[in-house]
C-alpha atoms as a PDB file:
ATOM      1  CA  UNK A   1       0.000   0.000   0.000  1.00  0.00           C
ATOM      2  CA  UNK A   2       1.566   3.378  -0.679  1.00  0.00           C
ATOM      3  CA  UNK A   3      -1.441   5.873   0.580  1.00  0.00           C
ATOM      4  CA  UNK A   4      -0.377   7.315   3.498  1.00  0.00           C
ATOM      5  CA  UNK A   5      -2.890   6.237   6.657  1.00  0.00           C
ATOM      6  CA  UNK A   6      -4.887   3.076   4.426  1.00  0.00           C
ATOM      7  CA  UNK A   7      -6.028   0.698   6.033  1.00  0.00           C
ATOM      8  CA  UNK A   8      -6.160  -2.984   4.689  1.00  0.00           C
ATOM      9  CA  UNK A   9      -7.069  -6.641   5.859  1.00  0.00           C
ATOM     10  CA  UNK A  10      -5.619  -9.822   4.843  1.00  0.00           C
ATOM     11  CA  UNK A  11      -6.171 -13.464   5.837  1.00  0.00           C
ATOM     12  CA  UNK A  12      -3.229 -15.618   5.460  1.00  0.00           C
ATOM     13  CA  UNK A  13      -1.923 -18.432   6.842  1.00  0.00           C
ATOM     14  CA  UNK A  14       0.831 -17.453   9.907  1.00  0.00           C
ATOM     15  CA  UNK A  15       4.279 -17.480   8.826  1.00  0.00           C
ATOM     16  CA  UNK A  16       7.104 -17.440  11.782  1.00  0.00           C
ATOM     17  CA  UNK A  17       9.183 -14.954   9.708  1.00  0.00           C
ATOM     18  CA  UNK A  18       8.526 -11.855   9.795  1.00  0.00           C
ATOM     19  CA  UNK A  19      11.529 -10.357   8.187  1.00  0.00           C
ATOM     20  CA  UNK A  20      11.868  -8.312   4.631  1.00  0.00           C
ATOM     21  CA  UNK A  21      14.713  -7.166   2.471  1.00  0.00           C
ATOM     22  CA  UNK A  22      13.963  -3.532   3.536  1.00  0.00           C
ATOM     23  CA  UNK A  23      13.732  -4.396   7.385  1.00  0.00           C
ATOM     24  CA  UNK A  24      12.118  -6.321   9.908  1.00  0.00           C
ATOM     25  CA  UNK A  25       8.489  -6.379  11.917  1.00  0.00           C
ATOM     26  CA  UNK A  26       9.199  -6.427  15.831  1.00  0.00           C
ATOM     27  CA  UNK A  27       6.204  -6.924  17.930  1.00  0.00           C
ATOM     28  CA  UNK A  28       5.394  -3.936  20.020  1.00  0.00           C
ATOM     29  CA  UNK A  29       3.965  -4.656  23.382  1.00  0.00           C
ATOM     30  CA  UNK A  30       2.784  -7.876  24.545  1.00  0.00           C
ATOM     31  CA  UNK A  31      -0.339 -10.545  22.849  1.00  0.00           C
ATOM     32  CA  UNK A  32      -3.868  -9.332  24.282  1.00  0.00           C
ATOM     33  CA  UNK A  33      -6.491 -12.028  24.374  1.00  0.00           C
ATOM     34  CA  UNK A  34      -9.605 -11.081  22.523  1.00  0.00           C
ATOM     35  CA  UNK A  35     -13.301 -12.309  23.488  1.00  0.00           C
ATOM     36  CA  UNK A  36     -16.220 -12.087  21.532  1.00  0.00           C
ATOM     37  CA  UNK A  37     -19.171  -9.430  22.911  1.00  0.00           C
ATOM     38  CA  UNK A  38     -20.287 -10.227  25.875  1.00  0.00           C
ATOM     39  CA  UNK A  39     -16.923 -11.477  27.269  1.00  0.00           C
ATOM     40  CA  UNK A  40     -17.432 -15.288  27.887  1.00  0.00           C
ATOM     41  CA  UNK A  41     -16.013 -16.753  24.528  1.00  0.00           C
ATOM     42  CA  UNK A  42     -12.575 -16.647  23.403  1.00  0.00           C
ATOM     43  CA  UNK A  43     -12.072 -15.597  19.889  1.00  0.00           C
ATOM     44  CA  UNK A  44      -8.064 -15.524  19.875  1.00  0.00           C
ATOM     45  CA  UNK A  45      -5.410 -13.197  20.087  1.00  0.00           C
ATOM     46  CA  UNK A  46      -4.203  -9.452  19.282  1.00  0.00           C
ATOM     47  CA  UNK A  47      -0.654  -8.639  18.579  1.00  0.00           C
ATOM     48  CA  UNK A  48       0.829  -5.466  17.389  1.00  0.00           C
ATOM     49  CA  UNK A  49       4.211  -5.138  15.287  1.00  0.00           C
ATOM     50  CA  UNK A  50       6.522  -2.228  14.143  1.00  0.00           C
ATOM     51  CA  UNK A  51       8.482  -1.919  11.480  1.00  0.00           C
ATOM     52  CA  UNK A  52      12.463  -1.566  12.152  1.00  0.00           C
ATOM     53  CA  UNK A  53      14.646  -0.338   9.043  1.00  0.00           C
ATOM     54  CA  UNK A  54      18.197  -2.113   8.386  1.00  0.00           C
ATOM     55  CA  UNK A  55      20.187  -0.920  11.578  1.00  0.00           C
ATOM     56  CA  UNK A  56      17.319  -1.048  13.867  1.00  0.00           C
ATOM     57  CA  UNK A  57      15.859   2.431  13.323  1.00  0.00           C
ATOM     58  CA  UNK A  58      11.903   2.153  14.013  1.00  0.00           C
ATOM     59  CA  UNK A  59       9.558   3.518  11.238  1.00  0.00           C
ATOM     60  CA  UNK A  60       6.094   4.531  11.540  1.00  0.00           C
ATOM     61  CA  UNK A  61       4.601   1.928  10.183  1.00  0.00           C
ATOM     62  CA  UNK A  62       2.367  -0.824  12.768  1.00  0.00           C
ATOM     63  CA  UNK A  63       0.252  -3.775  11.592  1.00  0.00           C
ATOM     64  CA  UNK A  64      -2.324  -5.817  14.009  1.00  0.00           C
ATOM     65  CA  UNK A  65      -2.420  -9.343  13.985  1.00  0.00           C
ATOM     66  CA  UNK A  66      -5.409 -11.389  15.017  1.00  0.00           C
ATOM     67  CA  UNK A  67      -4.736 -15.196  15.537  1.00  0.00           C
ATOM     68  CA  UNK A  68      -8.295 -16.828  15.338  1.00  0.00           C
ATOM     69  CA  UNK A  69      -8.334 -19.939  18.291  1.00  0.00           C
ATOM     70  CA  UNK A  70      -8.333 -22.791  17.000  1.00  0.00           C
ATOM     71  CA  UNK A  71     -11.578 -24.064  18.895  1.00  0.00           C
ATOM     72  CA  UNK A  72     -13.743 -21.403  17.809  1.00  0.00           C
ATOM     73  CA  UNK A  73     -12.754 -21.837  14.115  1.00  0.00           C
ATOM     74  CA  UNK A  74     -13.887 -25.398  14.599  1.00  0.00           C
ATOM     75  CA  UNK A  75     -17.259 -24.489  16.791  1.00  0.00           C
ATOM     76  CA  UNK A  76     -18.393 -21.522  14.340  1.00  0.00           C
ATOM     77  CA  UNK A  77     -17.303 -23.405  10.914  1.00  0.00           C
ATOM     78  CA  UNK A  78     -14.877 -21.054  10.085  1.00  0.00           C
ATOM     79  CA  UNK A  79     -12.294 -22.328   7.048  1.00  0.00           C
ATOM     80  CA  UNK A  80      -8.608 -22.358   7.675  1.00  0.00           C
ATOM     81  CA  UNK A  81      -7.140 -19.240   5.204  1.00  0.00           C
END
């Protein structure tokens, strides 16, 4: 994306690397857990990550992860990306 402030949502499958020719994403923070309205049903996890240049040097650029548990996948029918 090269627009300034877009927004955009993929589904893939989770890859362990997170690295890039131009840099690396770091995760920034800690995982949150995230439940469905209401509170009682676990829908999976949040994570945030940063973008460090070659060198280290942070950029302004963060993307959010959401993991989808695996048991509510399987209890709401939900295909594997």
């Amino acid at each position: 994306i090269t627009a300034a402030n877009k927004e955009s949502t993929f589904l893939t499958k989770k890859t362990e690397t997170r690295k890039h020719s131009k840099g690396t994403w770091r995760q920034h923070g800690g995982t949150e857990t995230v439940k469905c309205s209401g509170g009682k049903e676990l829908f999976g996890t949040k994570t945030v990550f940063r973008f460090h240049h070659p060198g280290g040097t942070p950029s302004s650029w963060f993307v959010t992860e959401f993991c989808v548990d695996k048991d509510y996948r399987t209890r709401h029918k939900i295909p594997n990306p």
